[in-house]
C-alpha atoms as a PDB file:
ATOM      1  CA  UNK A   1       0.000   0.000   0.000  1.00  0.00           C
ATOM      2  CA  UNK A   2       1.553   3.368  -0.761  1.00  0.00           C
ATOM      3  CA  UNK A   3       0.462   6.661   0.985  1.00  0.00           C
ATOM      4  CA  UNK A   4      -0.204  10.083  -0.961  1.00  0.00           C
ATOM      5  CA  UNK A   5      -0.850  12.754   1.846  1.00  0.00           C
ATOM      6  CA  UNK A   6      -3.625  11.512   4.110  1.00  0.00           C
ATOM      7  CA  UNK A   7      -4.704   8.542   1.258  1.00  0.00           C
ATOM      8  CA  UNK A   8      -3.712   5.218   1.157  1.00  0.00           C
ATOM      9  CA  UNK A   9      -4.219   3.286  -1.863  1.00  0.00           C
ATOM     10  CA  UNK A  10      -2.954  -0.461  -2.647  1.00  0.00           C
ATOM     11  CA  UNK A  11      -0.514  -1.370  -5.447  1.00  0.00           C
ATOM     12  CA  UNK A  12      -2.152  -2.872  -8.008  1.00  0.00           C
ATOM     13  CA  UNK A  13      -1.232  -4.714 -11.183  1.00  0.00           C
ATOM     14  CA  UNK A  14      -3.376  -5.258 -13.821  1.00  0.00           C
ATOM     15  CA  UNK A  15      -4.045  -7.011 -16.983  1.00  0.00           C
ATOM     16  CA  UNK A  16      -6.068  -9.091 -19.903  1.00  0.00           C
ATOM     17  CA  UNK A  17      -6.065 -12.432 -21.501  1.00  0.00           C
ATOM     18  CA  UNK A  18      -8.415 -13.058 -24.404  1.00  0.00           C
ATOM     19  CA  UNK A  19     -10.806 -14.099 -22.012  1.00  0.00           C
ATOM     20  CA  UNK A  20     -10.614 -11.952 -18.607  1.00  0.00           C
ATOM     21  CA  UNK A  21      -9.157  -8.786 -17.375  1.00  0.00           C
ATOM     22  CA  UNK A  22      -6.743  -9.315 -13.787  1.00  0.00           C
ATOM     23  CA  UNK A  23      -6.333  -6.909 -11.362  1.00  0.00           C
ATOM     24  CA  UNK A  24      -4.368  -8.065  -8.380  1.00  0.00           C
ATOM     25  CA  UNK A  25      -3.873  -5.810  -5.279  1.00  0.00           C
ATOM     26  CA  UNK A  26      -1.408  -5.741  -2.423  1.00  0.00           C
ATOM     27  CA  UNK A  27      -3.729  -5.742   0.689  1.00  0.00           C
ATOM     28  CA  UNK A  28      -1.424  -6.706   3.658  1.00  0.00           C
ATOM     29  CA  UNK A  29      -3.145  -6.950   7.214  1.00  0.00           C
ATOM     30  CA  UNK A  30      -6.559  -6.952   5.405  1.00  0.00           C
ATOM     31  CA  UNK A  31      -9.143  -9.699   5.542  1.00  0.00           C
ATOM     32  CA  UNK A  32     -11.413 -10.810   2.955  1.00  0.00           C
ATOM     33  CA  UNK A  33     -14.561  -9.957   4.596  1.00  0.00           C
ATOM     34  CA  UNK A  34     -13.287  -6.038   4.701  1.00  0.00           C
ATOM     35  CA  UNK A  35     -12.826  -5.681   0.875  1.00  0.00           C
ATOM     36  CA  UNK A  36     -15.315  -4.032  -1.545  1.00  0.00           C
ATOM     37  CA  UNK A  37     -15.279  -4.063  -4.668  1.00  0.00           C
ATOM     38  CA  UNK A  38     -17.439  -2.383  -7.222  1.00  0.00           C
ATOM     39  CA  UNK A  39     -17.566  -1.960 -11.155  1.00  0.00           C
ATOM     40  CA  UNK A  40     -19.879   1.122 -12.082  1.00  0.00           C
ATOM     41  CA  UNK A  41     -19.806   2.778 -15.796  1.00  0.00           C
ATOM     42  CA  UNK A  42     -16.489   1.307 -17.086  1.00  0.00           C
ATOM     43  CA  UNK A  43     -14.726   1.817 -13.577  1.00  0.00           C
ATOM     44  CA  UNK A  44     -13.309  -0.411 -11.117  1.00  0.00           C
ATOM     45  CA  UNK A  45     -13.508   0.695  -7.408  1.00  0.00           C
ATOM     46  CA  UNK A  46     -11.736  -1.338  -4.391  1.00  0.00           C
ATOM     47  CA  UNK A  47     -12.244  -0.018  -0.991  1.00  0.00           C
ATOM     48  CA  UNK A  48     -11.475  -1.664   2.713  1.00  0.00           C
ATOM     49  CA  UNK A  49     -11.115  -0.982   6.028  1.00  0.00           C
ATOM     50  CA  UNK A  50      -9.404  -2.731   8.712  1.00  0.00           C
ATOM     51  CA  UNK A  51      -9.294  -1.963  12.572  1.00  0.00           C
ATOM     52  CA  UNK A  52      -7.162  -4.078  15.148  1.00  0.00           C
ATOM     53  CA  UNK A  53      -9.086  -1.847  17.682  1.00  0.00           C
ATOM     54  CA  UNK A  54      -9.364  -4.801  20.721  1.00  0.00           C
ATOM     55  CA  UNK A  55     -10.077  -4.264  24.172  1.00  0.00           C
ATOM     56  CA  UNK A  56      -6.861  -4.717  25.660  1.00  0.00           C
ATOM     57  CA  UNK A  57      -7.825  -5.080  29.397  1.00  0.00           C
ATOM     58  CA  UNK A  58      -4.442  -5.320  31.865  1.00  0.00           C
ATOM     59  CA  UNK A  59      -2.233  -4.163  28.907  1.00  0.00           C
ATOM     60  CA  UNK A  60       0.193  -0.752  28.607  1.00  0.00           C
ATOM     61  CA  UNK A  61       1.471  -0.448  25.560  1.00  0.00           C
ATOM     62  CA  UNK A  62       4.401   1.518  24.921  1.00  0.00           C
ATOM     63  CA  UNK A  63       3.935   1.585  20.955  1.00  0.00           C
ATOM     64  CA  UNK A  64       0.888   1.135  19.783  1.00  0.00           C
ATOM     65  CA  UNK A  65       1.137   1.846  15.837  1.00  0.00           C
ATOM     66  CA  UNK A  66      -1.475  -0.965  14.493  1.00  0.00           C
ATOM     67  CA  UNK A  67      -4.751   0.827  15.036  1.00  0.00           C
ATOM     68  CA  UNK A  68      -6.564   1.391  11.619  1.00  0.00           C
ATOM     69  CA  UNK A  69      -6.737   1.926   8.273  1.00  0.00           C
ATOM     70  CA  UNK A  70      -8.804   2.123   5.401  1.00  0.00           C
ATOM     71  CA  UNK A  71      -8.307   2.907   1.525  1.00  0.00           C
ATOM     72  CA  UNK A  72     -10.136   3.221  -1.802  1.00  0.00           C
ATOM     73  CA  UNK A  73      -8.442   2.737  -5.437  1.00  0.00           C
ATOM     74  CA  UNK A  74     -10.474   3.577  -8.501  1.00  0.00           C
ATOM     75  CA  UNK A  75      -9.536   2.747 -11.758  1.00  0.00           C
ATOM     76  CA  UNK A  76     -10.596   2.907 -15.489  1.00  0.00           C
ATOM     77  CA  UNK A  77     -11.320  -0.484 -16.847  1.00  0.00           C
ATOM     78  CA  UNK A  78      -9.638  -1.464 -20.267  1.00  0.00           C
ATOM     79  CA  UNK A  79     -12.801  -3.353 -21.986  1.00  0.00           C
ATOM     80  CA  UNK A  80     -16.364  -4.018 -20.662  1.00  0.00           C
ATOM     81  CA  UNK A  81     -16.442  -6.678 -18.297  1.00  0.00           C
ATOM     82  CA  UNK A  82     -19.473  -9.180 -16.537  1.00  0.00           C
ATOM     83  CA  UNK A  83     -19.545  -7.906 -13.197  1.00  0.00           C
ATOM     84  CA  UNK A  84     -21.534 -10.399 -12.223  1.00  0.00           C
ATOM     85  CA  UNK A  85     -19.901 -13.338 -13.202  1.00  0.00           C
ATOM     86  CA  UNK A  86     -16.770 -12.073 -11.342  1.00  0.00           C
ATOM     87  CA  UNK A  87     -14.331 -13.971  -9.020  1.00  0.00           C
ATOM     88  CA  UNK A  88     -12.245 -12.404  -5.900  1.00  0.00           C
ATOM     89  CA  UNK A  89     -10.150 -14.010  -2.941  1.00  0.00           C
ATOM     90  CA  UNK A  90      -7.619 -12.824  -0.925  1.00  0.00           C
ATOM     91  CA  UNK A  91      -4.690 -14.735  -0.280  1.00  0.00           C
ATOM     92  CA  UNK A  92      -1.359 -14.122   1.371  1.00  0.00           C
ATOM     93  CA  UNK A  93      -1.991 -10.428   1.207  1.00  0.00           C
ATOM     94  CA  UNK A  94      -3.093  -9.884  -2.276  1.00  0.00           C
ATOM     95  CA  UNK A  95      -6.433  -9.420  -3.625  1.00  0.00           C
ATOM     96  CA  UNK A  96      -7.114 -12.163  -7.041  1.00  0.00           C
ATOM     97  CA  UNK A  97      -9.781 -10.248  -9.015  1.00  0.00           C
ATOM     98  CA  UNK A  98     -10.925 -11.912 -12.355  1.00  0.00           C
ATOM     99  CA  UNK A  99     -13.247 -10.165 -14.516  1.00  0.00           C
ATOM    100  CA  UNK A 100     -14.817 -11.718 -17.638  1.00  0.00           C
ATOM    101  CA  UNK A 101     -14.851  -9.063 -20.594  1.00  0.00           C
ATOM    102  CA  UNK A 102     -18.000  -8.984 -22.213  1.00  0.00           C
ATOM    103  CA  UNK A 103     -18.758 -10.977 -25.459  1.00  0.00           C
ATOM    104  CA  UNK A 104     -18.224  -7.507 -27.401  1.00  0.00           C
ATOM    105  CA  UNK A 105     -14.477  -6.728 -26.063  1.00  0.00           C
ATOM    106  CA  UNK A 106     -13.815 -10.946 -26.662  1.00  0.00           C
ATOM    107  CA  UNK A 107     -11.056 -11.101 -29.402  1.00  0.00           C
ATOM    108  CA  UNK A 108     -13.139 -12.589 -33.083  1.00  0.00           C
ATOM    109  CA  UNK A 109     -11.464 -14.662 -35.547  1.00  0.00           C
ATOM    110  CA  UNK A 110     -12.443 -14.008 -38.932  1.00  0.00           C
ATOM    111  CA  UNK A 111     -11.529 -16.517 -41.309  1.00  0.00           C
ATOM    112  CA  UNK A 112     -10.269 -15.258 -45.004  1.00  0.00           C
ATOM    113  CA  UNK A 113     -11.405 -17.537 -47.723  1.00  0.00           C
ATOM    114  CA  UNK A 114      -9.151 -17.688 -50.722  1.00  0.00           C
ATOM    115  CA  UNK A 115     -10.625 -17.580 -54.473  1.00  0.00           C
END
């Protein structure tokens, strides 16, 4: 995740197959169940927030640096995409995202006939 100012956004790489465009996001300390993700007119949004806030009952802490945080990425998607008929996980710290394109952005053979 790299900080500009008071925003934190994750690093992201993405990409397309024939099939699919990939985005994959470095989300360290964050759990699946605190992403969101959200494709709106040709944009991709990912947003989470995370809080280690505990009750720490007969603790003093003499650091205490791992409180919250929360960030939001938005970025312009290459080629329509099924939304719908997406797939996420998290694993290891990065965010999977695969997003189907849409039968019009699909790559079409045409065949040449020879006379």
């Amino acid at each position: 995740i790299f900080s500009n100012g008071d925003q934190s956004s994750p690093l992201v790489d993405m990409y397309q197959t024939d099939d699919e465009v990939v985005v994959e996001a470095m989300l360290p300390g964050i759990s699946a169940k605190d992403v969101n993700i959200e494709v709106r007119d040709g944009m991709l949004s990912i947003s989470a927030h995370s809080s280690s806030e505990t009750e720490d009952k007969g603790k003093t802490y003499h650091i205490r640096e791992k409180r919250s945080s929360s960030f939001e990425r938005t970025l312009q998607l290459p080629v329509p995409v099924l939304a719908d008929k997406a797939e996420a996980e998290v694993k290891d710290g990065i965010l999977h995202l695969k997003l189907p394109k849409a039968e019009e952005a699909k790559p079409k053979l045409i065949s040449v006939k020879a006379k």
